[in-house]
N, C-alpha and C. Protein backbone atom coordinates (compact mmCIF):
# COMPACT_ATOMS: atom_id res chain seq x y z
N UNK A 1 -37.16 70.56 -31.31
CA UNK A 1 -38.25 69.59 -31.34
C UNK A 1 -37.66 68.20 -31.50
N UNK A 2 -37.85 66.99 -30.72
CA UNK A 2 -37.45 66.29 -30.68
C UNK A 2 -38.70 64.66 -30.89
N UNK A 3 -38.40 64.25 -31.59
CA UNK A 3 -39.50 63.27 -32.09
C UNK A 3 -39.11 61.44 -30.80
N UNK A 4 -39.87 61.41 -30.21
CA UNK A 4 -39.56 60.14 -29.35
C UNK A 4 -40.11 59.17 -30.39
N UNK A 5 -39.66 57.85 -30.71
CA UNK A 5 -40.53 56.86 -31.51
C UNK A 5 -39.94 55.72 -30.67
N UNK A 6 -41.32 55.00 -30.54
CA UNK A 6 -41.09 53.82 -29.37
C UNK A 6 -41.11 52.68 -30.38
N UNK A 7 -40.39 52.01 -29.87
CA UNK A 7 -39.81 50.42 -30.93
C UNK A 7 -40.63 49.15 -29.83
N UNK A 8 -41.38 48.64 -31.47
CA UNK A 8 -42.49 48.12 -30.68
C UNK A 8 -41.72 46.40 -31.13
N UNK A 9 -42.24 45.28 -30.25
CA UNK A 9 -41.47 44.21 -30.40
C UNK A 9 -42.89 42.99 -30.49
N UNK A 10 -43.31 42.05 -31.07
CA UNK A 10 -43.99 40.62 -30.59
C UNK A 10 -43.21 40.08 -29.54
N UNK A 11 -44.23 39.87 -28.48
CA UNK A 11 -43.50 38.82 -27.48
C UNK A 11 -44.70 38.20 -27.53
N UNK A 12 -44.40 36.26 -27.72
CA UNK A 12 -45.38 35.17 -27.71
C UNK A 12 -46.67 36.01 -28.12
N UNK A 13 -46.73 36.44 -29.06
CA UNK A 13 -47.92 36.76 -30.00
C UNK A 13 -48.78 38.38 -29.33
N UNK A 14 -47.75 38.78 -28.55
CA UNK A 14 -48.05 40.34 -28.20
C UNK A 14 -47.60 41.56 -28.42
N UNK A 15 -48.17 42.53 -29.44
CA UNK A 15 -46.72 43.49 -28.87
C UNK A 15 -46.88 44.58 -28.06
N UNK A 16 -45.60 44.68 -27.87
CA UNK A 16 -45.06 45.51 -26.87
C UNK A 16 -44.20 46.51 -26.82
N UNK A 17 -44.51 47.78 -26.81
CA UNK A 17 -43.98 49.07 -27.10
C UNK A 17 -42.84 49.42 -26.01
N UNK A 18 -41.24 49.71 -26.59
CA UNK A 18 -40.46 49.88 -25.44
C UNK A 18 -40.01 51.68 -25.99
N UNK A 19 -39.44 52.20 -24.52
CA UNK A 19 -39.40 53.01 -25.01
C UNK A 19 -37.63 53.52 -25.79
N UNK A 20 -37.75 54.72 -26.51
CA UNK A 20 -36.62 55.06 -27.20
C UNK A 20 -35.37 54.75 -25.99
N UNK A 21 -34.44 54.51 -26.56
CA UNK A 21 -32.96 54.34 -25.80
C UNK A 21 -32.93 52.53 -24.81
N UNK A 22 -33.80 52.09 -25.13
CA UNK A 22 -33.55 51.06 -24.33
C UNK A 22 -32.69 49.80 -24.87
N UNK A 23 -32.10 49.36 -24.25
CA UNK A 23 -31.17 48.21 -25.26
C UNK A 23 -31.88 46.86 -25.42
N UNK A 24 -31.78 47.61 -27.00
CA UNK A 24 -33.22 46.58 -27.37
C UNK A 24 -32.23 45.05 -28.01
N UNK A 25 -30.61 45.53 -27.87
CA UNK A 25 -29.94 44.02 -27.84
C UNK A 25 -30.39 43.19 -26.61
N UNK A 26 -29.96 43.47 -25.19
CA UNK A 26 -31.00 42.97 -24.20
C UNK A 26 -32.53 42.16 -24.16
N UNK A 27 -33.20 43.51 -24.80
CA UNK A 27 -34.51 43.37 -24.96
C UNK A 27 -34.92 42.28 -25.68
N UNK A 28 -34.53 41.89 -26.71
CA UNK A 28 -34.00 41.09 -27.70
C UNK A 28 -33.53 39.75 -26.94
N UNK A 29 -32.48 39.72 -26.37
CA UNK A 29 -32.11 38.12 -25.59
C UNK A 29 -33.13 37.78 -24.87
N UNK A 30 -33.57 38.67 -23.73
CA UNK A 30 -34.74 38.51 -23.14
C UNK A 30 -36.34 38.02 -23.63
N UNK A 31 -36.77 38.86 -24.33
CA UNK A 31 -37.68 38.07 -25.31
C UNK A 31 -37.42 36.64 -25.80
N UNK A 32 -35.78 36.60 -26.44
CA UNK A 32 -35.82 34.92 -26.99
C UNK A 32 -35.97 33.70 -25.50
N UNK A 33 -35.20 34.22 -24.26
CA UNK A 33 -35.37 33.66 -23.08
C UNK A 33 -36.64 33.27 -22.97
N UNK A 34 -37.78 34.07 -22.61
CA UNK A 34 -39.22 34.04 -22.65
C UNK A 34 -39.68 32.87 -23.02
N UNK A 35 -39.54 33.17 -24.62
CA UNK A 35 -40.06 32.81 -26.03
C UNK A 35 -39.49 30.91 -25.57
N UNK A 36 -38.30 30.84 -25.64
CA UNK A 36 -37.75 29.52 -25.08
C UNK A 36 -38.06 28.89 -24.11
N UNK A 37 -38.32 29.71 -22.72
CA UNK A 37 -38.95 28.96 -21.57
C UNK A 37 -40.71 28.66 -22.29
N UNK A 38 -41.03 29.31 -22.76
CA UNK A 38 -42.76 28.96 -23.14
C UNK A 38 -42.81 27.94 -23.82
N UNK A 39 -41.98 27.43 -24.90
CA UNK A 39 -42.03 26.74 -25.34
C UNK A 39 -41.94 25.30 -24.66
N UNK A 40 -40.45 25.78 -24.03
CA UNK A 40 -40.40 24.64 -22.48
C UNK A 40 -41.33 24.42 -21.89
N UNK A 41 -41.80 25.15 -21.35
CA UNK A 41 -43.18 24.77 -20.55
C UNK A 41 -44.68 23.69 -21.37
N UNK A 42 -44.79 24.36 -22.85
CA UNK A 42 -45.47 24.00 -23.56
C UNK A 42 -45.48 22.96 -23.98
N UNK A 43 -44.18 22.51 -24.16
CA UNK A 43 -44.33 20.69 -24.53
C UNK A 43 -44.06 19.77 -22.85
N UNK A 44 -43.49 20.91 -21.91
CA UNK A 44 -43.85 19.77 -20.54
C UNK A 44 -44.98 19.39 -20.52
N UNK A 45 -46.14 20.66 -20.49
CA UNK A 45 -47.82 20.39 -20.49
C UNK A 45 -48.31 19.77 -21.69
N UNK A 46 -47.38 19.46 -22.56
CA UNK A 46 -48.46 19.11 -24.01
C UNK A 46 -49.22 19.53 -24.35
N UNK A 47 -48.88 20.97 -24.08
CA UNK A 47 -50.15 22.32 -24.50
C UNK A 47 -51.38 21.83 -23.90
N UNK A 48 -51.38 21.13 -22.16
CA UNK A 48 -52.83 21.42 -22.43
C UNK A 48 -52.85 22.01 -20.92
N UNK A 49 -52.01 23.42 -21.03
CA UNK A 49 -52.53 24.65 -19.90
C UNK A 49 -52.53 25.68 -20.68
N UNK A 50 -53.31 26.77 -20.08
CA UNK A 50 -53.91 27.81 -20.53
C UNK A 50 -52.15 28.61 -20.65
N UNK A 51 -52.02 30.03 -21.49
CA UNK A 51 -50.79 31.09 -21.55
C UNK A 51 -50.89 31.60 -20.03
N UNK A 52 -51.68 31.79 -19.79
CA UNK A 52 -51.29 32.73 -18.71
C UNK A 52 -50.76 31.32 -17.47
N UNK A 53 -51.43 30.41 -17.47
CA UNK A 53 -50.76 29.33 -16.61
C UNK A 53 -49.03 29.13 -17.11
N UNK A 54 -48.62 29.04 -17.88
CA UNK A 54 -47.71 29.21 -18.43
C UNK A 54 -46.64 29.85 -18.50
N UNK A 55 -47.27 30.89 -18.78
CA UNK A 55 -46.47 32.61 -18.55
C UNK A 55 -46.42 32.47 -16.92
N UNK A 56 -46.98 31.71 -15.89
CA UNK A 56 -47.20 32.16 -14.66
C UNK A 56 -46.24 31.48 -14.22
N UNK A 57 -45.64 29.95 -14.83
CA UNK A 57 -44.58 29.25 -14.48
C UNK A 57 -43.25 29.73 -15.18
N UNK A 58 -43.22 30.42 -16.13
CA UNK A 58 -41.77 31.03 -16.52
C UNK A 58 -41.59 31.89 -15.67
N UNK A 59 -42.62 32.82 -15.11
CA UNK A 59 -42.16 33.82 -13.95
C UNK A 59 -41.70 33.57 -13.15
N UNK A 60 -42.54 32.62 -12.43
CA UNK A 60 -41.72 32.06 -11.10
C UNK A 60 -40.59 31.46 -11.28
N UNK A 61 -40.19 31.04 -12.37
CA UNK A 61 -39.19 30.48 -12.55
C UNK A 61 -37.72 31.64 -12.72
N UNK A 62 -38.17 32.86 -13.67
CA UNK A 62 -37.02 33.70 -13.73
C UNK A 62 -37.08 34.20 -12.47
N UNK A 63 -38.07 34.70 -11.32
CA UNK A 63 -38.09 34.88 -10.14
C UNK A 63 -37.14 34.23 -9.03
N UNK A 64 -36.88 32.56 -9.26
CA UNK A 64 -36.77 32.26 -8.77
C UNK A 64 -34.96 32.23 -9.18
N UNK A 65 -34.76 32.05 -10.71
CA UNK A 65 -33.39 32.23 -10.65
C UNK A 65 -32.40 33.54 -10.17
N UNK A 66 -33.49 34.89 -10.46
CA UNK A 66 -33.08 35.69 -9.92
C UNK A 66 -32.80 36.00 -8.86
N UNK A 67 -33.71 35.27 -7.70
CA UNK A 67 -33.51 35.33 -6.52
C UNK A 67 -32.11 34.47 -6.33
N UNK A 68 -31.85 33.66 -7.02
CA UNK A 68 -30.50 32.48 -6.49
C UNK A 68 -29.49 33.56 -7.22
N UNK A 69 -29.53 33.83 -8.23
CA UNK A 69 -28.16 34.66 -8.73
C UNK A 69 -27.78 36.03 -7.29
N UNK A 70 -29.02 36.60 -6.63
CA UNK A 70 -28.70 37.42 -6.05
C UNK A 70 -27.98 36.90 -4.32
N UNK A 71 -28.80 35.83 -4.00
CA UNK A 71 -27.89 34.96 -3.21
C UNK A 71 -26.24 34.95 -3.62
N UNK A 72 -26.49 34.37 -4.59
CA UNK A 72 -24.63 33.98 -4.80
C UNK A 72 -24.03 35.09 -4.59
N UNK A 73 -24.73 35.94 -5.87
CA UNK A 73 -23.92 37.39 -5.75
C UNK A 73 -23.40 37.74 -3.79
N UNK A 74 -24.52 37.97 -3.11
CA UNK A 74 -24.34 38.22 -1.53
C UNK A 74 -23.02 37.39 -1.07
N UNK A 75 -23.32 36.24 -1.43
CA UNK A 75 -22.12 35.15 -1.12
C UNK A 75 -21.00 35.25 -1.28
N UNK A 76 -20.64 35.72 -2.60
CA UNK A 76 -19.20 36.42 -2.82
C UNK A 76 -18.91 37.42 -2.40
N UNK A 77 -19.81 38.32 -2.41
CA UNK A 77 -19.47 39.71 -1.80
C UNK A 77 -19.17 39.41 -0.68
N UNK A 78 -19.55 38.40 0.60
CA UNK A 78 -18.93 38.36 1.83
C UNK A 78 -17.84 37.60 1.80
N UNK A 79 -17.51 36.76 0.71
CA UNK A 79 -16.41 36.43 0.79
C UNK A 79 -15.14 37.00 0.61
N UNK A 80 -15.38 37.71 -0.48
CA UNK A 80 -14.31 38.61 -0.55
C UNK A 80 -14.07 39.94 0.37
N UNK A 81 -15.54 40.49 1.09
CA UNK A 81 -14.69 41.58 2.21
C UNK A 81 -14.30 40.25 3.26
N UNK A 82 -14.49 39.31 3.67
CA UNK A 82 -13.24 38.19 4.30
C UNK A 82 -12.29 38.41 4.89
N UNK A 83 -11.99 38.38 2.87
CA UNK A 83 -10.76 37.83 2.34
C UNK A 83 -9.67 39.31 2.51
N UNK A 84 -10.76 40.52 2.04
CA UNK A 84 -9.93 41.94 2.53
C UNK A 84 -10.17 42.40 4.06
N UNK A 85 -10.53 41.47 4.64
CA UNK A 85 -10.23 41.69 6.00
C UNK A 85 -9.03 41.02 6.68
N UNK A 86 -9.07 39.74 6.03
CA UNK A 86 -7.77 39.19 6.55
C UNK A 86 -6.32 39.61 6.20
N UNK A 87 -6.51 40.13 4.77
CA UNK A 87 -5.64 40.92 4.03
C UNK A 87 -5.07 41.86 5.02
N UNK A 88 -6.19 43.03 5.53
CA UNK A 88 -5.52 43.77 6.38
C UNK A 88 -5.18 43.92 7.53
N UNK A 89 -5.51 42.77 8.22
CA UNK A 89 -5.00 42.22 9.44
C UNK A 89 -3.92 42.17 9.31
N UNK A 90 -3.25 41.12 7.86
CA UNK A 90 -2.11 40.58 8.29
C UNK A 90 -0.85 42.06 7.95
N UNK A 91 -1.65 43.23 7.40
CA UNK A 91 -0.53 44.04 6.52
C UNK A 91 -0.35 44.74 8.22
């Protein structure tokens, strides 16, 4: 018999149940990320947009960095098969 217990967290005044085994060190940076962009956002607007307007611009925003980290990532990856192409040309 095995007992699952889900580790529940506040995010910006919600919580949120994750489940057993997840790395809740992660979980943890991530939340403070959040927690930091909202705040960002919150004194750009001078608190005067609604959370979910809010929450709607941190998304797009980690959306949008994610999308550029995965660019780069692509970017190197072709650079370096290249770089092991020229490699084995020249061997």
């Amino acid at each position: 018999f095995v007992i699952q217990v889900t580790i529940n967290l506040t995010v910006l005044g919600l919580s949120i149940a994750f489940k057993p085994g997840a790395d809740m060190r992660r979980v943890q940076e991530a939340v403070r990320l959040v927690e930091e962009r909202f705040a960002d956002q919150k004194l750009r607007f001078h608190g005067g947009q609604t959370k979910d307007i809010l929450l709607t611009f941190i998304a797009l925003g980690l959306a949008d960095d994610l999308l550029q980290s995965q660019k780069e990532q692509a970017d190197v990856q072709n650079r370096v098969e290249a770089l092991l192409s020229k490699i084995e040309e020249s061997s």
